[in-house]
Protein backbone atom coordinates (compact mmCIF):
# COMPACT_ATOMS: atom_id res chain seq x y z
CA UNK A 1 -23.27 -175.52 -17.53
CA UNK A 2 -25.41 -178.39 -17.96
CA UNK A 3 -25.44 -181.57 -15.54
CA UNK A 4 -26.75 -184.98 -16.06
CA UNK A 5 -28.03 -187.42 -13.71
CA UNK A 6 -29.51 -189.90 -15.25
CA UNK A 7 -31.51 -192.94 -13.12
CA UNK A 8 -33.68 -195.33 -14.84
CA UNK A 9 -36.56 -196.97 -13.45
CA UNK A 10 -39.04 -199.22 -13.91
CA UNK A 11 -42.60 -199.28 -13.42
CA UNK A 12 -43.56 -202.86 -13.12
CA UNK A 13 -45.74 -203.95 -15.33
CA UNK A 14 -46.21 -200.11 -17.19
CA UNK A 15 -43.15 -201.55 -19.34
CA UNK A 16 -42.43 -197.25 -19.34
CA UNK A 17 -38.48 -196.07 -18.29
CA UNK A 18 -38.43 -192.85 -16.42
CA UNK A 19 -35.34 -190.85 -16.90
CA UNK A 20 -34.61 -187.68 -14.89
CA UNK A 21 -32.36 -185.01 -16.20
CA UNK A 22 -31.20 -181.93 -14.16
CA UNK A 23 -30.30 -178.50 -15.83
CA UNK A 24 -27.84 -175.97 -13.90
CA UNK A 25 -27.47 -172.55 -15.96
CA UNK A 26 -25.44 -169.71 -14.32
CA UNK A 27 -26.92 -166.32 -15.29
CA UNK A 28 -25.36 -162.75 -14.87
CA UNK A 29 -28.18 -160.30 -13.59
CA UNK A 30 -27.85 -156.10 -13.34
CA UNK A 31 -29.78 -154.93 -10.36
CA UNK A 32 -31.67 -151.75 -10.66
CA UNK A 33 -34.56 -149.90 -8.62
CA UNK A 34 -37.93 -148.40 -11.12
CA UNK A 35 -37.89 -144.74 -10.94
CA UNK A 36 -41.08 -145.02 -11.54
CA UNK A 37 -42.53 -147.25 -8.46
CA UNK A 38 -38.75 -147.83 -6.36
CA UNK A 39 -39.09 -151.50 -6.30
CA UNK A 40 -35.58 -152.86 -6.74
CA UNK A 41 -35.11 -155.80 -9.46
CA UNK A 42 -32.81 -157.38 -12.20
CA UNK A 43 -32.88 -158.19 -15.54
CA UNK A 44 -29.90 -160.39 -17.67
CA UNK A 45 -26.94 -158.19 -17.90
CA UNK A 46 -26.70 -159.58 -21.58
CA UNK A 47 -30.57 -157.58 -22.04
CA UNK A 48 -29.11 -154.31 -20.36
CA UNK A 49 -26.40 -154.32 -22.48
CA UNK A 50 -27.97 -155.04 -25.36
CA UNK A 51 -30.12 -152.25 -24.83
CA UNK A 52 -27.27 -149.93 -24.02
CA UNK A 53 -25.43 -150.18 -27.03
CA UNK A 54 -28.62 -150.59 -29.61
CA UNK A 55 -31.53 -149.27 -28.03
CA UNK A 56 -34.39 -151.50 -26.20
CA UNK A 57 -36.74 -151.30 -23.01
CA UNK A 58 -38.12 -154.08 -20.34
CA UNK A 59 -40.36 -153.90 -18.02
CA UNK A 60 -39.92 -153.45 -13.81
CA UNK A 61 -42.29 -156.18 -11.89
CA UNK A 62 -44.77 -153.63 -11.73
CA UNK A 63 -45.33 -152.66 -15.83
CA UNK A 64 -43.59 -149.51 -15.79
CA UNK A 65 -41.35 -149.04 -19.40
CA UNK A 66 -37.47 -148.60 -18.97
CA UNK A 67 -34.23 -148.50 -21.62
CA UNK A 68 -33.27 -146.35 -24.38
CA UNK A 69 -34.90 -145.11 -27.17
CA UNK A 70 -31.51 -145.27 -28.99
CA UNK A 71 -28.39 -146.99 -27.73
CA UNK A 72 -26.55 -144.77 -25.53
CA UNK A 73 -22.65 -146.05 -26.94
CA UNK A 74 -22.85 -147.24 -30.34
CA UNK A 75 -25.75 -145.17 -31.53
CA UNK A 76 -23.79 -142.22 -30.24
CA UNK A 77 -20.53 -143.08 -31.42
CA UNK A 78 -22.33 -143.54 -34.83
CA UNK A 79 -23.34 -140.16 -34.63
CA UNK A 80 -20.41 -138.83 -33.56
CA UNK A 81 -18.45 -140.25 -36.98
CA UNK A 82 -21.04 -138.93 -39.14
CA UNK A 83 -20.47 -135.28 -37.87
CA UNK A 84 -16.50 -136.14 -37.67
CA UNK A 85 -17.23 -137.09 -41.60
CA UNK A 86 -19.42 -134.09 -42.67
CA UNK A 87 -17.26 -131.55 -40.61
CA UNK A 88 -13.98 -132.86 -42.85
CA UNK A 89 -15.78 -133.12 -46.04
CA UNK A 90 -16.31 -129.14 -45.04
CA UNK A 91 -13.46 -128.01 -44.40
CA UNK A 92 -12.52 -129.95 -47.89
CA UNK A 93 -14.48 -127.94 -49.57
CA UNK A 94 -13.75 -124.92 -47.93
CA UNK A 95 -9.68 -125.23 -48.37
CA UNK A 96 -11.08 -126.04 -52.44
CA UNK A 97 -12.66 -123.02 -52.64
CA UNK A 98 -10.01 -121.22 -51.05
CA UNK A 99 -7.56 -122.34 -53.25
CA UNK A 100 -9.15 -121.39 -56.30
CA UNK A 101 -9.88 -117.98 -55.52
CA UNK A 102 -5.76 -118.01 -54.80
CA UNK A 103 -5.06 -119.69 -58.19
CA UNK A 104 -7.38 -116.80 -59.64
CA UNK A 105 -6.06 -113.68 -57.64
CA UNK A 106 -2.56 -115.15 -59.05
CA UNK A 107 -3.35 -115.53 -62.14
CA UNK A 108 -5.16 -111.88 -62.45
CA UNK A 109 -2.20 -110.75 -60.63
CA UNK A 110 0.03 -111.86 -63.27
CA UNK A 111 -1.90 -110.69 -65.99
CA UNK A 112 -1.84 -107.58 -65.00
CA UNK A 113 2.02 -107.12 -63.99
CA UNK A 114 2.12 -108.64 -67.87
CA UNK A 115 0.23 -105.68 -69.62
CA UNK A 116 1.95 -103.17 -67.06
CA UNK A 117 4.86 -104.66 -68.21
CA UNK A 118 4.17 -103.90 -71.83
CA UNK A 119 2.51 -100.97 -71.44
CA UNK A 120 6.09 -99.37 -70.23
CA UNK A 121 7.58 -101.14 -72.92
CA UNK A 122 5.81 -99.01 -75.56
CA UNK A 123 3.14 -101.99 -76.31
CA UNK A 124 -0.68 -100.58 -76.71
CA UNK A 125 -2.97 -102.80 -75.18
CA UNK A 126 -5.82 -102.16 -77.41
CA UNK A 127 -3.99 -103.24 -80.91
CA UNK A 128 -0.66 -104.71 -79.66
CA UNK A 129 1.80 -102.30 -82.09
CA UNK A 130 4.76 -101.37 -80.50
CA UNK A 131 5.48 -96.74 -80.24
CA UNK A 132 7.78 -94.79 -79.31
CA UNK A 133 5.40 -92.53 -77.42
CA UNK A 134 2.21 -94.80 -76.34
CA UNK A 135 0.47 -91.69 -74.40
CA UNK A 136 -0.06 -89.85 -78.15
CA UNK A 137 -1.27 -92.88 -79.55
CA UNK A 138 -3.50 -93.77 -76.91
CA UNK A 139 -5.37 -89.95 -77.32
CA UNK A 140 -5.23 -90.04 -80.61
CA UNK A 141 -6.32 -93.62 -81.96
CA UNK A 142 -8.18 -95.31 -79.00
CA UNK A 143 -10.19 -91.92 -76.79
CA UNK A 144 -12.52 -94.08 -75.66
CA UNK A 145 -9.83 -95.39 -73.24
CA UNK A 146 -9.50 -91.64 -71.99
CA UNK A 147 -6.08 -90.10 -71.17
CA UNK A 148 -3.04 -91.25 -71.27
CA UNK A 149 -3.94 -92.95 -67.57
CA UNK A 150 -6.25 -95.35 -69.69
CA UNK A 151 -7.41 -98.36 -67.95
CA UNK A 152 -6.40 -101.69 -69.37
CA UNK A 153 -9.32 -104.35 -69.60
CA UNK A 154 -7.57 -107.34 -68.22
């Protein structure tokens, strides 16, 4: 708030006005003691909040430093969203991965219950001819797939 009085005079003779002007301003203060020498003082409670939120230091009468290195609220809610973000972007990647090895296990599944499928059909899985008995033909034409319990590269 700023008030005004204005009152002119003269000097006599100096042929100079004099004008006086008077200045009110209502400041906020935050009281606090030093830890480091106890004297009690304040500072603008715009400054302490300031240096809350951001990070900043003053001074007690005396010299010693006080404030934050970093801003206690926004610097930690700042950090607090970053770890919100890169703990999401995990599990992201985690339920990715996951469903991919599903999408494979279902689609090795399904191969497999395919060439079981044809295998009881008569189908040989090493030249894809259809016989009547698939056990002879596997010992006969394709022993390097062993007995007739061969194993079926899927």
């Amino acid at each position: 708030m700023i008030a005004a009085a204005s009152g002119r005079q003269s000097n006599a003779g100096s042929g100079v006005d004099m004008t006086t002007i008077s200045v009110k301003h209502d400041v906020q203060l935050w009281q606090m003691e030093c830890g480091g020498c106890g004297v009690v003082f304040a500072i603008p409670l715009g400054m302490y909040e300031q240096a809350k939120r951001a990070g900043g230091w003053w001074h007690c009468p005396n010299g010693h430093c006080q404030g934050w290195e970093k801003g206690s609220d926004h610097t930690r809610i700042k950090e607090l969203e970053a770890a919100l973000a890169a703990e999401q972007q995990r599990k992201q990647q985690a339920l990715s991965r996951e469903n991919e090895q599903r999408a494979r296990a279902d689609a090795l599944e399904k191969k497999a219950a395919t060439a079981a499928k044809r295998a009881k059909a008569g189908v040989c899985p090493c030249c894809n001819r259809t016989f009547q008995q698939l056990a002879r033909h596997m010992q006969v034409k394709h022993p390097e797939h062993g007995s007739s319990n061969a194993k079926v590269e899927l």
